[in-house]
N, C-alpha and C. Protein backbone atom coordinates (compact mmCIF):
# COMPACT_ATOMS: atom_id res chain seq x y z
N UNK A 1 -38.73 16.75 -81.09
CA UNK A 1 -38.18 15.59 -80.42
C UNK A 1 -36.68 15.46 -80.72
N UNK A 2 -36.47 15.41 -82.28
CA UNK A 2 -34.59 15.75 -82.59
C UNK A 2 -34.09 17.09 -81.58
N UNK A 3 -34.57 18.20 -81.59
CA UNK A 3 -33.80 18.40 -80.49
C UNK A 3 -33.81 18.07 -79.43
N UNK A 4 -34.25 17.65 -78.74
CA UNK A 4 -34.61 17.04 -77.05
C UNK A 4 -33.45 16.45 -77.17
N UNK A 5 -33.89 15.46 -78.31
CA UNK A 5 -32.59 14.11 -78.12
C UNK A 5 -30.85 14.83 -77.86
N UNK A 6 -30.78 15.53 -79.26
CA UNK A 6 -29.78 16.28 -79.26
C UNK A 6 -29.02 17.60 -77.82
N UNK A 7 -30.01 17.71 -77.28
CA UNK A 7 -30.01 18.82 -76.22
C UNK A 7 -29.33 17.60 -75.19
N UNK A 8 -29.89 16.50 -74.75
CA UNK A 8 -29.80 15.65 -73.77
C UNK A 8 -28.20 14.91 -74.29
N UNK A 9 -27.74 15.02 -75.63
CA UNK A 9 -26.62 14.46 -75.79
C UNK A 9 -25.68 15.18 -75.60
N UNK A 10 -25.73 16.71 -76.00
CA UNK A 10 -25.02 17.81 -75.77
C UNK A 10 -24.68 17.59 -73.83
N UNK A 11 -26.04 17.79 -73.28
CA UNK A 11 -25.41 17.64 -72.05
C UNK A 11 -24.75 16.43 -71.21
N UNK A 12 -25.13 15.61 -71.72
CA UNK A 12 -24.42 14.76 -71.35
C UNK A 12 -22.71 14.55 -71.76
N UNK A 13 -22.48 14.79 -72.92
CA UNK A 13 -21.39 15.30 -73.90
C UNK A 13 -20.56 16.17 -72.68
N UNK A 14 -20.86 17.16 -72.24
CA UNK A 14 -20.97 18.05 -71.53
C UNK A 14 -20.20 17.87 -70.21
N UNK A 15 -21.03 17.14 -69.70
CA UNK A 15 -20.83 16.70 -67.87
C UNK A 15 -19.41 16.06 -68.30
N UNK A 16 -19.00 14.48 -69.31
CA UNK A 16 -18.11 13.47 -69.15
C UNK A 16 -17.08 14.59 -69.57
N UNK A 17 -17.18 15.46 -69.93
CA UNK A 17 -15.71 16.51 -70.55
C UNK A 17 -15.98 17.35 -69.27
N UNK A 18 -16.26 17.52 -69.27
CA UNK A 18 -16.32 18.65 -67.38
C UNK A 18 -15.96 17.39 -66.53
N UNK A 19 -16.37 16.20 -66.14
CA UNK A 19 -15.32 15.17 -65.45
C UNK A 19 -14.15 14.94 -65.92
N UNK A 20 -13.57 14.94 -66.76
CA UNK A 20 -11.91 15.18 -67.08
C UNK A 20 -11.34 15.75 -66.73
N UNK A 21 -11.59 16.81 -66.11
CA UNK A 21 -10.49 17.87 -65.84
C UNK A 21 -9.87 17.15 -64.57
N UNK A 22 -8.80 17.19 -64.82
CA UNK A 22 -7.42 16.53 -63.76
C UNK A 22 -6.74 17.44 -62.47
N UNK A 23 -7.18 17.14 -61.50
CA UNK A 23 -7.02 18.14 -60.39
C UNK A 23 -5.86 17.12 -59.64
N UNK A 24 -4.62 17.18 -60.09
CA UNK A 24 -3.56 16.14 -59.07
C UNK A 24 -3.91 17.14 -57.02
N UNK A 25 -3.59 16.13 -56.48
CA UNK A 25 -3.37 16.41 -54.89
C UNK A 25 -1.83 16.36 -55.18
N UNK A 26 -1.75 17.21 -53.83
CA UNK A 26 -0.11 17.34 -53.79
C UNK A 26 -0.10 16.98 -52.50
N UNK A 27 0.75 16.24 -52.12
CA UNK A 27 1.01 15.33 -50.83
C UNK A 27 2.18 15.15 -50.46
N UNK A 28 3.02 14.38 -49.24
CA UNK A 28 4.11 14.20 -49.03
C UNK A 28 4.50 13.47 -50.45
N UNK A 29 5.75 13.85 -50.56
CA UNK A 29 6.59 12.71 -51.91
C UNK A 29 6.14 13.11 -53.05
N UNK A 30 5.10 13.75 -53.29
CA UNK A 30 4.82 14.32 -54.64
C UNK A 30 5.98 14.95 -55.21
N UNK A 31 5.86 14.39 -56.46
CA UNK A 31 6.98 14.94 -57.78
C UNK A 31 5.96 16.24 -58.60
N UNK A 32 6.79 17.23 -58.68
CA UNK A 32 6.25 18.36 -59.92
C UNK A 32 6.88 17.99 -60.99
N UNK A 33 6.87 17.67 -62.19
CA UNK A 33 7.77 18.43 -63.09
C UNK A 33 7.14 19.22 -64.16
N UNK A 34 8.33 20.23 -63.83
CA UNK A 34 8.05 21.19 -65.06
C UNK A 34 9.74 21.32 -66.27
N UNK A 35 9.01 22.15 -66.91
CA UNK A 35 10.00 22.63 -67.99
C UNK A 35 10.00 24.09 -67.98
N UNK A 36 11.17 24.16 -67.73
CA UNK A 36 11.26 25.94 -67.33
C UNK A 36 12.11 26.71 -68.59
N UNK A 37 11.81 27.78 -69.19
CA UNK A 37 12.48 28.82 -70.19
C UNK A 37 13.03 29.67 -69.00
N UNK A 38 14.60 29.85 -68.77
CA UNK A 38 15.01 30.30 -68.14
C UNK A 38 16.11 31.06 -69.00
N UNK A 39 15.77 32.60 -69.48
CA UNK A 39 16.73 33.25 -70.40
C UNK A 39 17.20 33.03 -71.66
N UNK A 40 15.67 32.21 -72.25
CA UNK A 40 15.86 31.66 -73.35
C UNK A 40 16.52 30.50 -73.55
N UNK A 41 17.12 29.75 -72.05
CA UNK A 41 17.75 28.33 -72.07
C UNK A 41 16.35 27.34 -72.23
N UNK A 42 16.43 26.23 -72.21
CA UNK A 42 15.32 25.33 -71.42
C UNK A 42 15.60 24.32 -70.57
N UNK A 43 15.13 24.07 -69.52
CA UNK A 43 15.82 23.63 -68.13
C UNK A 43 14.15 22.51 -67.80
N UNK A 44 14.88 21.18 -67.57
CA UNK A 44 14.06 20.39 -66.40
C UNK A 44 13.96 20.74 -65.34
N UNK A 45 13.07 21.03 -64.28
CA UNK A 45 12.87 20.85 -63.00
C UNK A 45 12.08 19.94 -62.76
N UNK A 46 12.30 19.51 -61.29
CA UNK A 46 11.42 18.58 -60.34
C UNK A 46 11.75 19.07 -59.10
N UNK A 47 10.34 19.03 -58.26
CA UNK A 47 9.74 19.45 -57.23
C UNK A 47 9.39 18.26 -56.64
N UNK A 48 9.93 18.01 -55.47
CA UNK A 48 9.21 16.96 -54.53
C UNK A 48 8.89 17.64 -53.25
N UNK A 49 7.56 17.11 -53.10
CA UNK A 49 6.63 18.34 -51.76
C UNK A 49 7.75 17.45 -50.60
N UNK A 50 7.43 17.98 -49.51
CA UNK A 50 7.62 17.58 -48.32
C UNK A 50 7.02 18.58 -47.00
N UNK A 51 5.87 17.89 -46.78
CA UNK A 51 5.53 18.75 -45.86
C UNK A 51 5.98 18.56 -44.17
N UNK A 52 6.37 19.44 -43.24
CA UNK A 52 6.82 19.40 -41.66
C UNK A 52 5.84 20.27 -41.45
N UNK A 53 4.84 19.85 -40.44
CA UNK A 53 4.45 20.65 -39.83
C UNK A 53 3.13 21.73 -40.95
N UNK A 54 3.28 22.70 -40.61
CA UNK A 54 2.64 24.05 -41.49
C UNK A 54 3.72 24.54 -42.73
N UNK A 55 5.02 23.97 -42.63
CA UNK A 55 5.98 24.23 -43.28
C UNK A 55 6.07 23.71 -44.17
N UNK A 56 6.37 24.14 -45.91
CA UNK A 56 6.16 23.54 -47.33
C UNK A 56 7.74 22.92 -47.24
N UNK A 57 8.29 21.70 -47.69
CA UNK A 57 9.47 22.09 -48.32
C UNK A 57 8.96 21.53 -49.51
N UNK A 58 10.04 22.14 -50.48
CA UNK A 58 10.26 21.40 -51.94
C UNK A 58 11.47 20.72 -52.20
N UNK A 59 12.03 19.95 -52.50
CA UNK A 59 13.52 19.51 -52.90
C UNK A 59 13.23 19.82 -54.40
N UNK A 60 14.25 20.26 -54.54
CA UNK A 60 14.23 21.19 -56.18
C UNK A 60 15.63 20.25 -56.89
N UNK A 61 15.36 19.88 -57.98
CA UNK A 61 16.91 19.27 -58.74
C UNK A 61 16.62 19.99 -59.93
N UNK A 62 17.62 20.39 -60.61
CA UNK A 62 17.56 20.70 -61.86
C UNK A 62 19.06 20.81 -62.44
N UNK A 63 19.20 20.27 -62.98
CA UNK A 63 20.79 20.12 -64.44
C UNK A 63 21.31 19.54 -62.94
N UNK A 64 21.40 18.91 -61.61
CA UNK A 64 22.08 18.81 -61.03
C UNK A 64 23.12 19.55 -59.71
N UNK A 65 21.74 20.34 -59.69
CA UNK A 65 21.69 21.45 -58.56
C UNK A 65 20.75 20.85 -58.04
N UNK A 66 21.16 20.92 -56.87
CA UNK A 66 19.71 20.10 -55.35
C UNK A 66 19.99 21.17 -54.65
N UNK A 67 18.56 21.71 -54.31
CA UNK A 67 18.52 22.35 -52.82
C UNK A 67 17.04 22.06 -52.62
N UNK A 68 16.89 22.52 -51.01
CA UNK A 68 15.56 22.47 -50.72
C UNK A 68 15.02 23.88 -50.40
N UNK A 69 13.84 24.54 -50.83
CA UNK A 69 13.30 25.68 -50.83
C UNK A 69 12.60 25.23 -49.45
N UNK A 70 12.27 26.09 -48.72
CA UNK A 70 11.43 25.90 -47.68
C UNK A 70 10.38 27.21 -47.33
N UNK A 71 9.09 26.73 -47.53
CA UNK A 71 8.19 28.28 -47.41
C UNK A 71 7.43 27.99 -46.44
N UNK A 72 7.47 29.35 -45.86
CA UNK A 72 7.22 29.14 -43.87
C UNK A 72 5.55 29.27 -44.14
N UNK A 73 5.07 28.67 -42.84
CA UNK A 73 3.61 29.22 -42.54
C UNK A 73 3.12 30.21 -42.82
N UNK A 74 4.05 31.39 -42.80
CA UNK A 74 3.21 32.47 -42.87
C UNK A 74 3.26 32.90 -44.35
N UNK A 75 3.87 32.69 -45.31
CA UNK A 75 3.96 32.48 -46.61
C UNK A 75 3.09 31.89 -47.14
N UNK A 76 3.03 30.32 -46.66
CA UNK A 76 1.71 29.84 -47.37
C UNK A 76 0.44 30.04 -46.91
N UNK A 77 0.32 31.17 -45.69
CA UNK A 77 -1.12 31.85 -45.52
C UNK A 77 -1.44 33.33 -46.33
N UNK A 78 -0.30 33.40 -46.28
CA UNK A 78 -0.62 35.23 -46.55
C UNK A 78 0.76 35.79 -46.98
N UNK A 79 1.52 34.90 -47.86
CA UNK A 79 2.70 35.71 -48.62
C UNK A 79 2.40 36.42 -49.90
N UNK A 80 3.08 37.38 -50.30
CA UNK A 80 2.57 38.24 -51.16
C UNK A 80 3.53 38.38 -52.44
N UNK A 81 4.79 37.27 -52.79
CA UNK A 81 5.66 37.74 -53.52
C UNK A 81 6.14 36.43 -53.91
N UNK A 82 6.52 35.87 -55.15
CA UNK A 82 7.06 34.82 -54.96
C UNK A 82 8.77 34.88 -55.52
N UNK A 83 9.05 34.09 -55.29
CA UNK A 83 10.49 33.63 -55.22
C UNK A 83 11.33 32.92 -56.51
N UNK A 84 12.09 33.78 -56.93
CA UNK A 84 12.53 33.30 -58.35
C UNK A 84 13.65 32.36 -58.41
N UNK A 85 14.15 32.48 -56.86
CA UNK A 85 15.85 31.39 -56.84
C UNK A 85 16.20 30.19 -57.53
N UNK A 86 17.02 29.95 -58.30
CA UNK A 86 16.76 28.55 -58.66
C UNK A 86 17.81 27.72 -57.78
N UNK A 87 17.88 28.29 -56.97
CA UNK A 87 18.56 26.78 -56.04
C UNK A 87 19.94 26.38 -55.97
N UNK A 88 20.60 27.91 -56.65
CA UNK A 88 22.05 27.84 -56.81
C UNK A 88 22.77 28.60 -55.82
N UNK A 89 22.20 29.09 -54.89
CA UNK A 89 22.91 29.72 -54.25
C UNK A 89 22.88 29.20 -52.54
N UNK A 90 22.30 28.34 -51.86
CA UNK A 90 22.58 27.75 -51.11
C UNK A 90 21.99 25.98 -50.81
N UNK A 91 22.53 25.22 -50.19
CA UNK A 91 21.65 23.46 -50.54
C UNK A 91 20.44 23.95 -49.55
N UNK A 92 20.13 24.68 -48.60
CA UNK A 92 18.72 24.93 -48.16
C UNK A 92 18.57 26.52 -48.47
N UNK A 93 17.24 27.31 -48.76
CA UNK A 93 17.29 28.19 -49.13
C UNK A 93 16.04 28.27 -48.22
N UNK A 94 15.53 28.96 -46.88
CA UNK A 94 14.41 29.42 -46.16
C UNK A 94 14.26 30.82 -46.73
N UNK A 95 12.63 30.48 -47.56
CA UNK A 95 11.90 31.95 -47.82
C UNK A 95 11.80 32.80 -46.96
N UNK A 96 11.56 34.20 -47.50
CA UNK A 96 11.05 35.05 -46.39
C UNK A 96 9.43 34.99 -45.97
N UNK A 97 9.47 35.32 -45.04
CA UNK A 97 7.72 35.35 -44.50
C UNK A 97 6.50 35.61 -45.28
N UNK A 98 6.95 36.51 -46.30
CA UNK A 98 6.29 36.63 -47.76
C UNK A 98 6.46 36.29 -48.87
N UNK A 99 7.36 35.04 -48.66
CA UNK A 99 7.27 34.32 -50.13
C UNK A 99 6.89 33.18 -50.46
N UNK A 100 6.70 32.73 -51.39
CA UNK A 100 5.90 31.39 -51.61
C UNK A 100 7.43 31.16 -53.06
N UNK A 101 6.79 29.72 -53.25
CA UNK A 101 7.55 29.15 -54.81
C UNK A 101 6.92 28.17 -55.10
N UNK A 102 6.85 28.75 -56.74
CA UNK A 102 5.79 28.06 -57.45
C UNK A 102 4.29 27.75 -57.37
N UNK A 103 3.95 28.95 -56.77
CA UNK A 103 2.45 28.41 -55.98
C UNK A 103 2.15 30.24 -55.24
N UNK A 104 0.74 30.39 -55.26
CA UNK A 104 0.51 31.61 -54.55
C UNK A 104 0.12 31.45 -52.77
N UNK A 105 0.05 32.67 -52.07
CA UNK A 105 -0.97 32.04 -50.99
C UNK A 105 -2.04 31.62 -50.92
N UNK A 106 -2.56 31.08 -49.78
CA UNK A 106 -3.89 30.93 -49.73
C UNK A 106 -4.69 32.16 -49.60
N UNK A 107 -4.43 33.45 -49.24
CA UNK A 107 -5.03 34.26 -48.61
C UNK A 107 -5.34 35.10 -50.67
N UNK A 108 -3.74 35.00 -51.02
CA UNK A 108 -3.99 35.77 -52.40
C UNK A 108 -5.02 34.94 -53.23
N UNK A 109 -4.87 33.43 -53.33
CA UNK A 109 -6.12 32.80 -53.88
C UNK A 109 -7.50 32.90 -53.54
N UNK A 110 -7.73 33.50 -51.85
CA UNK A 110 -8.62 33.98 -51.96
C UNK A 110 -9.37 34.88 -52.33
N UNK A 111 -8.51 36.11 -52.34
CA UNK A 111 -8.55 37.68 -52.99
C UNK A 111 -9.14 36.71 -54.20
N UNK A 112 -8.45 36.41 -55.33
CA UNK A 112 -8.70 36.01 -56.21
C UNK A 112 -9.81 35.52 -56.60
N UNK A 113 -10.65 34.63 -56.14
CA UNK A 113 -11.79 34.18 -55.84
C UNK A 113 -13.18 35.36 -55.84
N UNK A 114 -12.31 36.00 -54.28
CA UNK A 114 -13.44 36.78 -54.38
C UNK A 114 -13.84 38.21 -54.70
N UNK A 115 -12.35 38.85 -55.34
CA UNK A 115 -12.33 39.54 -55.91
C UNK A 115 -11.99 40.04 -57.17
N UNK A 116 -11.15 38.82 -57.70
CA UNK A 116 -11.05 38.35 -59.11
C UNK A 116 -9.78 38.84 -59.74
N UNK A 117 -9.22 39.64 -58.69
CA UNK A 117 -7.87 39.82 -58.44
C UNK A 117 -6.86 39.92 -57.02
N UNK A 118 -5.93 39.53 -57.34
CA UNK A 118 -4.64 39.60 -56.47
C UNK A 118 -3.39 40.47 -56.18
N UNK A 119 -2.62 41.10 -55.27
CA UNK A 119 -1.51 41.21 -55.46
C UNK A 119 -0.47 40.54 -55.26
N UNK A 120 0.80 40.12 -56.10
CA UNK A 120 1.79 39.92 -55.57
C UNK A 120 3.37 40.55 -56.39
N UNK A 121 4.16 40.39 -55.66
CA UNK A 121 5.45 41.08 -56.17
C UNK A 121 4.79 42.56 -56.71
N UNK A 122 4.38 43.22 -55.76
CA UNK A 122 4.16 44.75 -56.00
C UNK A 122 2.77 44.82 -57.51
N UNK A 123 2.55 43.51 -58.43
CA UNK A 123 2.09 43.48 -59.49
C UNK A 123 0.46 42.97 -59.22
N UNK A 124 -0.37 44.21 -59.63
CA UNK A 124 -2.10 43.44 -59.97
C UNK A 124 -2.17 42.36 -60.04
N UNK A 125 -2.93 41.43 -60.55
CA UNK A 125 -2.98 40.28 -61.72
C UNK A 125 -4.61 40.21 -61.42
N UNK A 126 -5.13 40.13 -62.71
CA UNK A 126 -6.41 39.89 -62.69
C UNK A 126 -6.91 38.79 -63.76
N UNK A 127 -8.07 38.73 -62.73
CA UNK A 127 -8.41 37.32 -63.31
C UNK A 127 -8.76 37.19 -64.70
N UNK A 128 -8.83 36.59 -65.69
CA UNK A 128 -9.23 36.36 -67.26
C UNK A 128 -10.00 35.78 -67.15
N UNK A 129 -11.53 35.65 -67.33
CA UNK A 129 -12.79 35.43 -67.50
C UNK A 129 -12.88 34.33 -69.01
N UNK A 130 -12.52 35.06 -70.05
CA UNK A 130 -12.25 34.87 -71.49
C UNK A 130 -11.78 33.58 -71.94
N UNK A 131 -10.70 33.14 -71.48
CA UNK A 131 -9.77 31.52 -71.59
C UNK A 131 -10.71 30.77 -71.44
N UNK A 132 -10.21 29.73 -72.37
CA UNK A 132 -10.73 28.79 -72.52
C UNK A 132 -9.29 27.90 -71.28
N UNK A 133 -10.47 27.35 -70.46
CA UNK A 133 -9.75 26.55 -69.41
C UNK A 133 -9.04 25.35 -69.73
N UNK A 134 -9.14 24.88 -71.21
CA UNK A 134 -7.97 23.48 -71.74
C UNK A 134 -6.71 24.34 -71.92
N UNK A 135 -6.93 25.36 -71.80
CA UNK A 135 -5.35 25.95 -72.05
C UNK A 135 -4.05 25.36 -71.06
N UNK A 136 -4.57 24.54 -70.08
CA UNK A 136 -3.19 24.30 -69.16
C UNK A 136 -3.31 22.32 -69.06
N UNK A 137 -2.61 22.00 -69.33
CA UNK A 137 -2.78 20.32 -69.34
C UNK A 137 -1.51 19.49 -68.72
N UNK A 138 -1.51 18.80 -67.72
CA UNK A 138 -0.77 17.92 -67.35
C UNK A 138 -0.88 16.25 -68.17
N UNK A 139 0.21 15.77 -68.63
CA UNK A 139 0.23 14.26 -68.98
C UNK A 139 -1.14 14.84 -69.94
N UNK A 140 -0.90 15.54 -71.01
CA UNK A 140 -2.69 15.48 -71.93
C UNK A 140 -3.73 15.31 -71.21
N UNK A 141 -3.95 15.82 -69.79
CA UNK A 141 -5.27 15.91 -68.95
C UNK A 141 -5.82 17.65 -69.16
N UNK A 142 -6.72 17.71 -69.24
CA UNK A 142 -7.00 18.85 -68.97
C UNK A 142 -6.98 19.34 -67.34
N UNK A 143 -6.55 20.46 -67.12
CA UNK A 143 -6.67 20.79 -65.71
C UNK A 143 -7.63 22.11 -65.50
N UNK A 144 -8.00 21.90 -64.27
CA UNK A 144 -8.79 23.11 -63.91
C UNK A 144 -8.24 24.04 -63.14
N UNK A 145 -7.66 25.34 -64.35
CA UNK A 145 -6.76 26.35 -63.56
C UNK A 145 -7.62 27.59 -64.07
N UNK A 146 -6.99 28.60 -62.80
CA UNK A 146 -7.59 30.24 -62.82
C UNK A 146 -6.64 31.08 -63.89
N UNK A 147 -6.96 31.79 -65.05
CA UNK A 147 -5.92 32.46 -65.57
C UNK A 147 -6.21 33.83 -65.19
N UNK A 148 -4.75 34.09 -65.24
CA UNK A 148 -4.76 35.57 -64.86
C UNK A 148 -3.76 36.24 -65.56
N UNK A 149 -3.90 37.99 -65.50
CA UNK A 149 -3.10 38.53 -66.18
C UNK A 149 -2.60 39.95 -65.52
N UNK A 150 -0.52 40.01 -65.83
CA UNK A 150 -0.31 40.95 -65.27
C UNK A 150 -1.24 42.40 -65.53
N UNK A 151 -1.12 43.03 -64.98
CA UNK A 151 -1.50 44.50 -65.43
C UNK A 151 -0.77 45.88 -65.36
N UNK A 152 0.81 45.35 -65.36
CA UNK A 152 1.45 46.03 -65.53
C UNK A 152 2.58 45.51 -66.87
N UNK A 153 2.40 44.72 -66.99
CA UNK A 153 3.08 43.77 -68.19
C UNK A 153 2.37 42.85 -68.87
N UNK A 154 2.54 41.84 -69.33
CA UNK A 154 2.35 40.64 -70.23
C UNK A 154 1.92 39.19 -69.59
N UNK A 155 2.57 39.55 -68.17
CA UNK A 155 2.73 38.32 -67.86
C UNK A 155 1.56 37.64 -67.43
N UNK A 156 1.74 36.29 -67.89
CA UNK A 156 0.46 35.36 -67.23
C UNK A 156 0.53 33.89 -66.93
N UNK A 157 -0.19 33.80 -65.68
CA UNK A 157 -0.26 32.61 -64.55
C UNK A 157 -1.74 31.84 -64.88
N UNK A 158 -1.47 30.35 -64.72
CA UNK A 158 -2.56 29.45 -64.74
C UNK A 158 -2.50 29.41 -63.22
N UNK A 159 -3.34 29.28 -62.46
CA UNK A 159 -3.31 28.80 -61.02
C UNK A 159 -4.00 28.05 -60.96
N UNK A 160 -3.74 26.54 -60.30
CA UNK A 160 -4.89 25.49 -59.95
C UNK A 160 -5.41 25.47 -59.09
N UNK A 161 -6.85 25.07 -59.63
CA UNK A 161 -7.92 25.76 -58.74
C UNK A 161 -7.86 24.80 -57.62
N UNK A 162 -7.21 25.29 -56.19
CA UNK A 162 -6.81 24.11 -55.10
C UNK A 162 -6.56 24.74 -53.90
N UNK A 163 -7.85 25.26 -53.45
CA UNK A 163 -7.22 26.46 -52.40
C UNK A 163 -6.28 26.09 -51.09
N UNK A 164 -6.05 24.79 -50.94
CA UNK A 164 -4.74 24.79 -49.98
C UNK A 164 -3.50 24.47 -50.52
N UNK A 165 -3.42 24.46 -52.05
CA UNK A 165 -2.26 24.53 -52.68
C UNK A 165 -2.21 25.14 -53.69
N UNK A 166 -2.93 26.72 -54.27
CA UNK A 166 -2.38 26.79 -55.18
C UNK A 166 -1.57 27.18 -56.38
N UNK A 167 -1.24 26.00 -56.71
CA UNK A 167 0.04 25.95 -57.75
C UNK A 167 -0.07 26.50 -58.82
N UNK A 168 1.30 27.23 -59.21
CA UNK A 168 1.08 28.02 -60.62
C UNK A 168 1.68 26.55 -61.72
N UNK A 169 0.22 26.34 -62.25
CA UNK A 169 0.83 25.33 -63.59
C UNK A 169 1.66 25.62 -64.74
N UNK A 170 1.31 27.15 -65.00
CA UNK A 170 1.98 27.38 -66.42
C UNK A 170 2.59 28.98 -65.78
N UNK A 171 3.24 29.63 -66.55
CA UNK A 171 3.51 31.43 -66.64
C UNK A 171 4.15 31.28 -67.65
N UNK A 172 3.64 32.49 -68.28
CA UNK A 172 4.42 33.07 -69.69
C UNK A 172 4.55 34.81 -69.65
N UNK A 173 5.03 34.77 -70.66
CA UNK A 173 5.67 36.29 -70.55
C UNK A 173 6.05 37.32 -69.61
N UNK A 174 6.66 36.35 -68.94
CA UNK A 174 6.99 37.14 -67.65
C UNK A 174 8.85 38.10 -67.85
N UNK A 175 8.73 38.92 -67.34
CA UNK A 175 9.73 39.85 -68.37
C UNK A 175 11.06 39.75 -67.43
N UNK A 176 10.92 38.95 -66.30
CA UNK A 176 12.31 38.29 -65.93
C UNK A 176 12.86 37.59 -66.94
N UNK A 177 12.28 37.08 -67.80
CA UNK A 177 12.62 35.74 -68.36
C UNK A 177 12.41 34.36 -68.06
N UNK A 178 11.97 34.82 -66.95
CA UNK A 178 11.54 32.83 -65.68
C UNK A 178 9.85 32.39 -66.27
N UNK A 179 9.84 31.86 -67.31
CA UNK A 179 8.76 31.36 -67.68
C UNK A 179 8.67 29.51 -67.52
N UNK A 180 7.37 29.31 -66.48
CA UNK A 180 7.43 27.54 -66.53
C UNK A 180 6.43 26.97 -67.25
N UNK A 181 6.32 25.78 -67.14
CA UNK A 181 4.99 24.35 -67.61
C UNK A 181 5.13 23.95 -66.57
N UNK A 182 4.33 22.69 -65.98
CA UNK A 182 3.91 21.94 -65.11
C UNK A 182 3.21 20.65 -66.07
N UNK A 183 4.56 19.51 -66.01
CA UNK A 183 4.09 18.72 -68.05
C UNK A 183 3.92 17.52 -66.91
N UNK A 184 4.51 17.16 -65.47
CA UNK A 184 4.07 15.68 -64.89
C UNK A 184 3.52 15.82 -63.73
N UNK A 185 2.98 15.34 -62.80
CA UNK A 185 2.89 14.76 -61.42
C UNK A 185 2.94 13.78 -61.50
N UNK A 186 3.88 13.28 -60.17
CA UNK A 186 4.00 11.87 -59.70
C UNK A 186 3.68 12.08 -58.18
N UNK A 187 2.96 10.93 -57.91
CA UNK A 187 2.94 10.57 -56.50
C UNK A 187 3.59 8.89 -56.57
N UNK A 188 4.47 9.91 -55.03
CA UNK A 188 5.28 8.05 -55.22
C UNK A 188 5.02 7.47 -53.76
């Protein structure tokens, strides 16, 4: 009977920590912020969505650089590469047809899904089974992200599990040096 009891507390224990996990929507006016290691600097960013149409924009600020990234339809269906610009080189910056920022396609999240790996920027990445999924947390929420790992390097991506958006929460060891967090969302 002690275990019954105990079994039934465990799962219950169980379910209310599996309801925590924090899945933000990203919507018009949504704020990202992250904290980016950029060459060993450390840099604020903020991301505010703006969606036209099939068309992503982001308004990007950081140290006081504004531009707006803009990733076309066909990017956020089936782009294969993402985009490292930080926004210094023109106030609008239109991706190419295969790029995304900050976020994969939908088509590579699907690969992902259902094959447990992806390509992008010429690089594997396969999925990590192993992680423990509190590894990525917004505002101390736990989130529910996919980890993955280069397989030609080090590098590794949290992706939130959000198949019409999703967003890379965390990357590390990525051997550009462009490593982020994803520490707020705001919806305003």
């Amino acid at each position: 009977m002690k275990n019954i009891f105990l079994a039934i507390v465990f799962c219950s224990l169980f379910q209310v920590v599996k309801a925590q996990d924090y899945m933000p929507t990203i919507k018009n006016k949504t704020e990202l912020n992250y904290v980016c290691k950029l060459h060993g600097q450390t840099r604020t960013l903020s991301l505010t969505a703006k969606k036209v149409t099939d068309t992503l924009v982001l308004n990007m600020d950081t140290r006081g650089v504004k531009s707006s990234i803009v990733t076309l339809p066909e990017g956020l269906k089936n782009g294969n590469a993402l985009c490292y610009n930080q926004g210094e080189t023109s106030p609008v910056l239109n991706l190419k047809p295969t790029e995304t920022f900050f976020m994969i396609s939908r088509s590579a999240y699907q690969d992902l899904l259902k094959n447990n790996k992806f390509i992008y920027n010429n690089t594997t990445y396969v999925l990590d089974t192993n992680t423990d999924k509190s590894s990525v947390s917004i505002d101390g929420k736990s989130v529910d992200a996919l980890h993955v790992v280069a397989q030609i390097d080090e590098t590794e991506m949290w992706i939130m599990k959000n198949p019409d958006f999703p967003l890379i929460c965390k990357m590390t060891k990525n051997p550009l040096g462009i490593n982020w967090t994803l520490v707020k969302v705001v919806d305003k």
